[in-house]
N, C-alpha and C. Protein backbone atom coordinates (compact mmCIF):
# COMPACT_ATOMS: atom_id res chain seq x y z
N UNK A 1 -49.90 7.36 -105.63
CA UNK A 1 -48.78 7.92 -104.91
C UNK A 1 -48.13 8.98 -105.79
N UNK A 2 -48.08 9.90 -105.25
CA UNK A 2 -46.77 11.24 -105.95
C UNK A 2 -45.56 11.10 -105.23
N UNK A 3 -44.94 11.16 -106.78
CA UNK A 3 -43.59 11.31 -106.58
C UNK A 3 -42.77 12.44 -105.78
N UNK A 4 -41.86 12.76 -105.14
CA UNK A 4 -40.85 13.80 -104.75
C UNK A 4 -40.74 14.59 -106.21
N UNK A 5 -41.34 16.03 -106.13
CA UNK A 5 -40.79 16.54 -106.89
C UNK A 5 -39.31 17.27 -107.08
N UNK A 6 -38.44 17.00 -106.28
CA UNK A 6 -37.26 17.38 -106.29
C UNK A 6 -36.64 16.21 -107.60
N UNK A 7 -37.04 15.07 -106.67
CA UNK A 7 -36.40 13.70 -107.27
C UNK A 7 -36.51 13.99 -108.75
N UNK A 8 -38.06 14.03 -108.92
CA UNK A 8 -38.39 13.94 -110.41
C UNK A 8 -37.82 15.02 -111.29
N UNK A 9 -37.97 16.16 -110.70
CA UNK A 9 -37.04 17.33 -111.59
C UNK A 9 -35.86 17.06 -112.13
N UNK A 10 -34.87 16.17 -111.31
CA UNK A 10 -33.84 15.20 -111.70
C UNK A 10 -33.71 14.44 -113.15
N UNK A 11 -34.67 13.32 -112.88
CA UNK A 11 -35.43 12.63 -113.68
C UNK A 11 -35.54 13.10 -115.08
N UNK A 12 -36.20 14.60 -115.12
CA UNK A 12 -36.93 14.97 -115.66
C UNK A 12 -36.21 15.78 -116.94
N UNK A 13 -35.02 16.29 -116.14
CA UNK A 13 -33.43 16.95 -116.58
C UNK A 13 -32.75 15.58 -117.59
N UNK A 14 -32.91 14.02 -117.28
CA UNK A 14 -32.14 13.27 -117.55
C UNK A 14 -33.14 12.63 -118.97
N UNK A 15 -34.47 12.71 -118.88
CA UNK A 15 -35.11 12.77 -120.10
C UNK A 15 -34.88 13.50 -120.85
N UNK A 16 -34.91 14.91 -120.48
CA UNK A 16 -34.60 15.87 -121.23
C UNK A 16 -33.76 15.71 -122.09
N UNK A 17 -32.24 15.27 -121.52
CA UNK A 17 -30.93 15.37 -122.37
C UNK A 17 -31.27 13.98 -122.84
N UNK A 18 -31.58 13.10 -122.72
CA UNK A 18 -31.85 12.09 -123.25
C UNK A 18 -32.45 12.14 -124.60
N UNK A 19 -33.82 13.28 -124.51
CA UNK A 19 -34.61 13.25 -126.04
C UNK A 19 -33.10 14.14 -126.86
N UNK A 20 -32.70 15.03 -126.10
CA UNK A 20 -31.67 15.52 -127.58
C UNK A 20 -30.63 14.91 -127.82
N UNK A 21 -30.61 13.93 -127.02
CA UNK A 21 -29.44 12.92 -127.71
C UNK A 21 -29.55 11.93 -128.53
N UNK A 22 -31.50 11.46 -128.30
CA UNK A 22 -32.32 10.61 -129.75
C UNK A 22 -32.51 11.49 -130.61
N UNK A 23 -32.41 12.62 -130.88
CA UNK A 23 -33.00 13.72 -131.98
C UNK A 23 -31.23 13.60 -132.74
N UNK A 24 -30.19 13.69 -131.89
CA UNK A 24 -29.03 13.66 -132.76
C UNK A 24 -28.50 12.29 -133.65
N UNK A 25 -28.88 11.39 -133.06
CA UNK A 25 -29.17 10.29 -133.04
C UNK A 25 -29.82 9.97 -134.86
N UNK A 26 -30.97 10.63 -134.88
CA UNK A 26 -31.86 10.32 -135.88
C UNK A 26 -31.53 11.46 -137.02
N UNK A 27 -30.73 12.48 -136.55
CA UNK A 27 -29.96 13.46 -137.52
C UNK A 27 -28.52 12.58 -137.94
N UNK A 28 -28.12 12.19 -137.13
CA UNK A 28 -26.83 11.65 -137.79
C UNK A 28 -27.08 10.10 -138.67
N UNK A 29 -28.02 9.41 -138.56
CA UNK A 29 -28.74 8.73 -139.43
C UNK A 29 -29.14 9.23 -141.09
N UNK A 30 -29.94 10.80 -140.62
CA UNK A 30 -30.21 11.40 -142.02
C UNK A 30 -28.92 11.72 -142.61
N UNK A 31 -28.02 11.93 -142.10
CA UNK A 31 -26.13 12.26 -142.20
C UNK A 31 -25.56 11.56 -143.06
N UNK A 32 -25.98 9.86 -142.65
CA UNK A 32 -25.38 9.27 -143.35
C UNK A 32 -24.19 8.99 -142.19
N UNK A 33 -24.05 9.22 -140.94
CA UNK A 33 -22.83 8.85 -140.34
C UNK A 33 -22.27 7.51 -139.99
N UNK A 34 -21.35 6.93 -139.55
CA UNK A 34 -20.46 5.98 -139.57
C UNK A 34 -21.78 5.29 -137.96
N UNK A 35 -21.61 3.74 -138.53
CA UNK A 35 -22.63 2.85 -138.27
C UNK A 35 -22.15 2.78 -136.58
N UNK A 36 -21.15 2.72 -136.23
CA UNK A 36 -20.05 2.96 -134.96
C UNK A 36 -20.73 4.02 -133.88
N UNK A 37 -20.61 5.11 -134.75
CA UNK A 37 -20.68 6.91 -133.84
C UNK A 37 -22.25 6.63 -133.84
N UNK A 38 -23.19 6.15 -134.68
CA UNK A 38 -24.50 5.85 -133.96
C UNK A 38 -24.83 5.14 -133.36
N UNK A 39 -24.27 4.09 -133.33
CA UNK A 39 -24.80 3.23 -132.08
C UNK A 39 -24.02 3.07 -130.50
N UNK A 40 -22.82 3.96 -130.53
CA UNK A 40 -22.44 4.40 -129.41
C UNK A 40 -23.58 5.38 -129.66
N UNK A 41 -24.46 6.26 -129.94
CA UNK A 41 -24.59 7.48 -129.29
C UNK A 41 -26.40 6.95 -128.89
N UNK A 42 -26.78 5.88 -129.60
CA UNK A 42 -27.98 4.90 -129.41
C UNK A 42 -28.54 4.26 -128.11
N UNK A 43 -26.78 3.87 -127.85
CA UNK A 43 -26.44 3.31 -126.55
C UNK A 43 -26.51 3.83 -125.04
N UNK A 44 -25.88 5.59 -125.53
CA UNK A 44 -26.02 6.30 -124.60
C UNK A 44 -27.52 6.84 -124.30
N UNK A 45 -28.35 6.87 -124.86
CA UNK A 45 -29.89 7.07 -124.74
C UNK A 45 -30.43 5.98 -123.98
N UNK A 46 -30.10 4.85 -124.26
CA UNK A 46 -30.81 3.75 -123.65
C UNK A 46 -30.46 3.84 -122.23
N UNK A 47 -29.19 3.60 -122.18
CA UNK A 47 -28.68 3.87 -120.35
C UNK A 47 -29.16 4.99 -119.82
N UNK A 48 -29.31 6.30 -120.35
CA UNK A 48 -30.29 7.42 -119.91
C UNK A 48 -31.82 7.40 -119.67
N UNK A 49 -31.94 6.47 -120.49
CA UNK A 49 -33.78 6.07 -120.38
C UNK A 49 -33.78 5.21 -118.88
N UNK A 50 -32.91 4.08 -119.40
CA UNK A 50 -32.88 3.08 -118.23
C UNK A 50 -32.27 3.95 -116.83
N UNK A 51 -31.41 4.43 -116.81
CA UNK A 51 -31.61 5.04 -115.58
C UNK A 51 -32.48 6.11 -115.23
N UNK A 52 -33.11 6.47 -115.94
CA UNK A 52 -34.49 7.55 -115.61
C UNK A 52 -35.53 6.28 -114.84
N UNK A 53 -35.77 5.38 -115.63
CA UNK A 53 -36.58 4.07 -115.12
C UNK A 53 -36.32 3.97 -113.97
N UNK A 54 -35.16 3.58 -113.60
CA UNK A 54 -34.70 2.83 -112.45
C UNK A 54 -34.81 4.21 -111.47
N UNK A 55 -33.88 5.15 -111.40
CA UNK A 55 -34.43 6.26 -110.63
C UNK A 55 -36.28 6.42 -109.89
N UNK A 56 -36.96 6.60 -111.43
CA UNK A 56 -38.34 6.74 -110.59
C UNK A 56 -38.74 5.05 -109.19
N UNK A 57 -38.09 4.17 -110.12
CA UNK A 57 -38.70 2.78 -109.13
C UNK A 57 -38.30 3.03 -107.79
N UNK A 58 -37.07 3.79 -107.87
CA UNK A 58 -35.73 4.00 -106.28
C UNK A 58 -36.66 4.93 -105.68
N UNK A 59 -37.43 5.81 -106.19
CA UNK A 59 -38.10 7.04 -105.37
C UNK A 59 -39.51 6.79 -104.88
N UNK A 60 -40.10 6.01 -105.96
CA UNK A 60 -41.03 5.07 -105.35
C UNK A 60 -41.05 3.86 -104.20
N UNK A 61 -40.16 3.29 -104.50
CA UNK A 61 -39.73 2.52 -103.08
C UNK A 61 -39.83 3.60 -102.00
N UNK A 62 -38.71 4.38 -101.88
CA UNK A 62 -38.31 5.38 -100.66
C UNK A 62 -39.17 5.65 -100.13
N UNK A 63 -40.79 6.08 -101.36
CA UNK A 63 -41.60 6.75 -100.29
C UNK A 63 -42.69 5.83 -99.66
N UNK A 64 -42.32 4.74 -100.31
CA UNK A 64 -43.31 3.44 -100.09
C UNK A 64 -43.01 3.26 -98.54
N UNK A 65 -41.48 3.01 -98.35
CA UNK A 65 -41.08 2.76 -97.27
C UNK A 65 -41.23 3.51 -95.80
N UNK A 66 -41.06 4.79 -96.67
CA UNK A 66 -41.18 5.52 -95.53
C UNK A 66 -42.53 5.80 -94.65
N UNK A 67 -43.50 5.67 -95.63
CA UNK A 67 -44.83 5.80 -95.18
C UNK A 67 -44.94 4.68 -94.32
N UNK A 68 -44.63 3.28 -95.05
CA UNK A 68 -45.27 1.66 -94.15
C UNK A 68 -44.39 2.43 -92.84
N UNK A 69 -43.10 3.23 -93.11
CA UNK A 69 -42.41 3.05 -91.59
C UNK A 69 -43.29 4.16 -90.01
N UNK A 70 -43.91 5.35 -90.91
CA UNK A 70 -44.82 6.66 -90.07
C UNK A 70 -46.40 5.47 -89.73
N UNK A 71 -46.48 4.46 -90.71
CA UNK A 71 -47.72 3.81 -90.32
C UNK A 71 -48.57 4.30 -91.27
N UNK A 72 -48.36 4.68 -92.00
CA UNK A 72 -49.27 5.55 -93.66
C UNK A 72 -49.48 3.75 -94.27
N UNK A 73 -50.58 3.25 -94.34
CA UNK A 73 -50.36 2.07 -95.09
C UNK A 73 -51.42 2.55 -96.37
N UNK A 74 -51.38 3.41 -96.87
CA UNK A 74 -51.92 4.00 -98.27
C UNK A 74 -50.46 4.11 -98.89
N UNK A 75 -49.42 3.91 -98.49
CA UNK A 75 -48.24 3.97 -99.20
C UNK A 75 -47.42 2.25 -98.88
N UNK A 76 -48.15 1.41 -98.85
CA UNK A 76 -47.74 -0.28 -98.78
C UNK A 76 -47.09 -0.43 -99.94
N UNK A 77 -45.70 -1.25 -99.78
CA UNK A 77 -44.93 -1.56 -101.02
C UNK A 77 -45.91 -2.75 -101.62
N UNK A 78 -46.03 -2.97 -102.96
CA UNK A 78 -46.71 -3.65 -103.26
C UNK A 78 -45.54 -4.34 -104.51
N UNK A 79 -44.75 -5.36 -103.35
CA UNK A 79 -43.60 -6.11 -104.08
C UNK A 79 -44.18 -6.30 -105.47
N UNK A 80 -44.94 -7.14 -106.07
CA UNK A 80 -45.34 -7.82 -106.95
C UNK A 80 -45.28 -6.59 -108.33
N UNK A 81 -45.93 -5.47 -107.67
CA UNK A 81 -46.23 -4.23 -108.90
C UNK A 81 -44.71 -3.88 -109.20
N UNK A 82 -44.03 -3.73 -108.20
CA UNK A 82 -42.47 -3.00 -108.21
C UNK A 82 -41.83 -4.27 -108.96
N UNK A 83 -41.82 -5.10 -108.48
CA UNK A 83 -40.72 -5.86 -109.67
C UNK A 83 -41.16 -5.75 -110.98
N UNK A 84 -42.59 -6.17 -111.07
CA UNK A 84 -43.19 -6.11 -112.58
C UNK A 84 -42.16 -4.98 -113.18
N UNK A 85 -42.48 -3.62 -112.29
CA UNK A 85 -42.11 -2.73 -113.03
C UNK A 85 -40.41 -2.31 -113.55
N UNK A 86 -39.87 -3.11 -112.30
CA UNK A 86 -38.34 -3.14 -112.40
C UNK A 86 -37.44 -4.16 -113.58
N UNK A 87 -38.60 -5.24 -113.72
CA UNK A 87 -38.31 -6.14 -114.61
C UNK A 87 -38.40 -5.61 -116.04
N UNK A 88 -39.31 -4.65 -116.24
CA UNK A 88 -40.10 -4.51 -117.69
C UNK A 88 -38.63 -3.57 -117.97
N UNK A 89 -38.05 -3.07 -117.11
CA UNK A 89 -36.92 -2.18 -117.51
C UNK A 89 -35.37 -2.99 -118.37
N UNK A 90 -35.68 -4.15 -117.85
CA UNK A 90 -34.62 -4.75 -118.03
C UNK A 90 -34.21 -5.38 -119.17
């Protein structure tokens, strides 16, 4: 299945700022900065990752759904794979 590339461009924007916020992350480490201001800024990467995760699963559903709903059953939700994958996020 392919994704919506609108969706993913999204996505894709939220990785983005995500890697330069692990790159500052691993500079303010070489810094020497206060143990606090990195792991708030550690924190904020993870919730950016995790919602990049969760995003793609939401767009995958959508189109899962929409297909079983036109009668496309090459696009069948396949509960079992989607939680796996919703779980591994968690």
């Amino acid at each position: 299945m392919e994704l919506d590339k609108d969706q993913m461009s999204k996505v894709s924007n939220r990785l983005k700022r995500a890697q330069g916020q692990l790159t500052a992350v691993v500079r303010m480490l070489d810094e020497g900065r206060d143990c606090e201001d990195v792991v708030t800024q550690l924190s904020a990467v993870s919730r950016a990752l995790d919602r990049a995760g969760f995003a793609i699963i939401a767009a995958g559903m959508r189109q899962c759904l929409i297909r079983t709903e036109e009668g496309d059953d090459t696009g069948t939700l396949d509960v079992a794979k989607l939680e796996k994958l919703f779980l591994s996020l968690a």
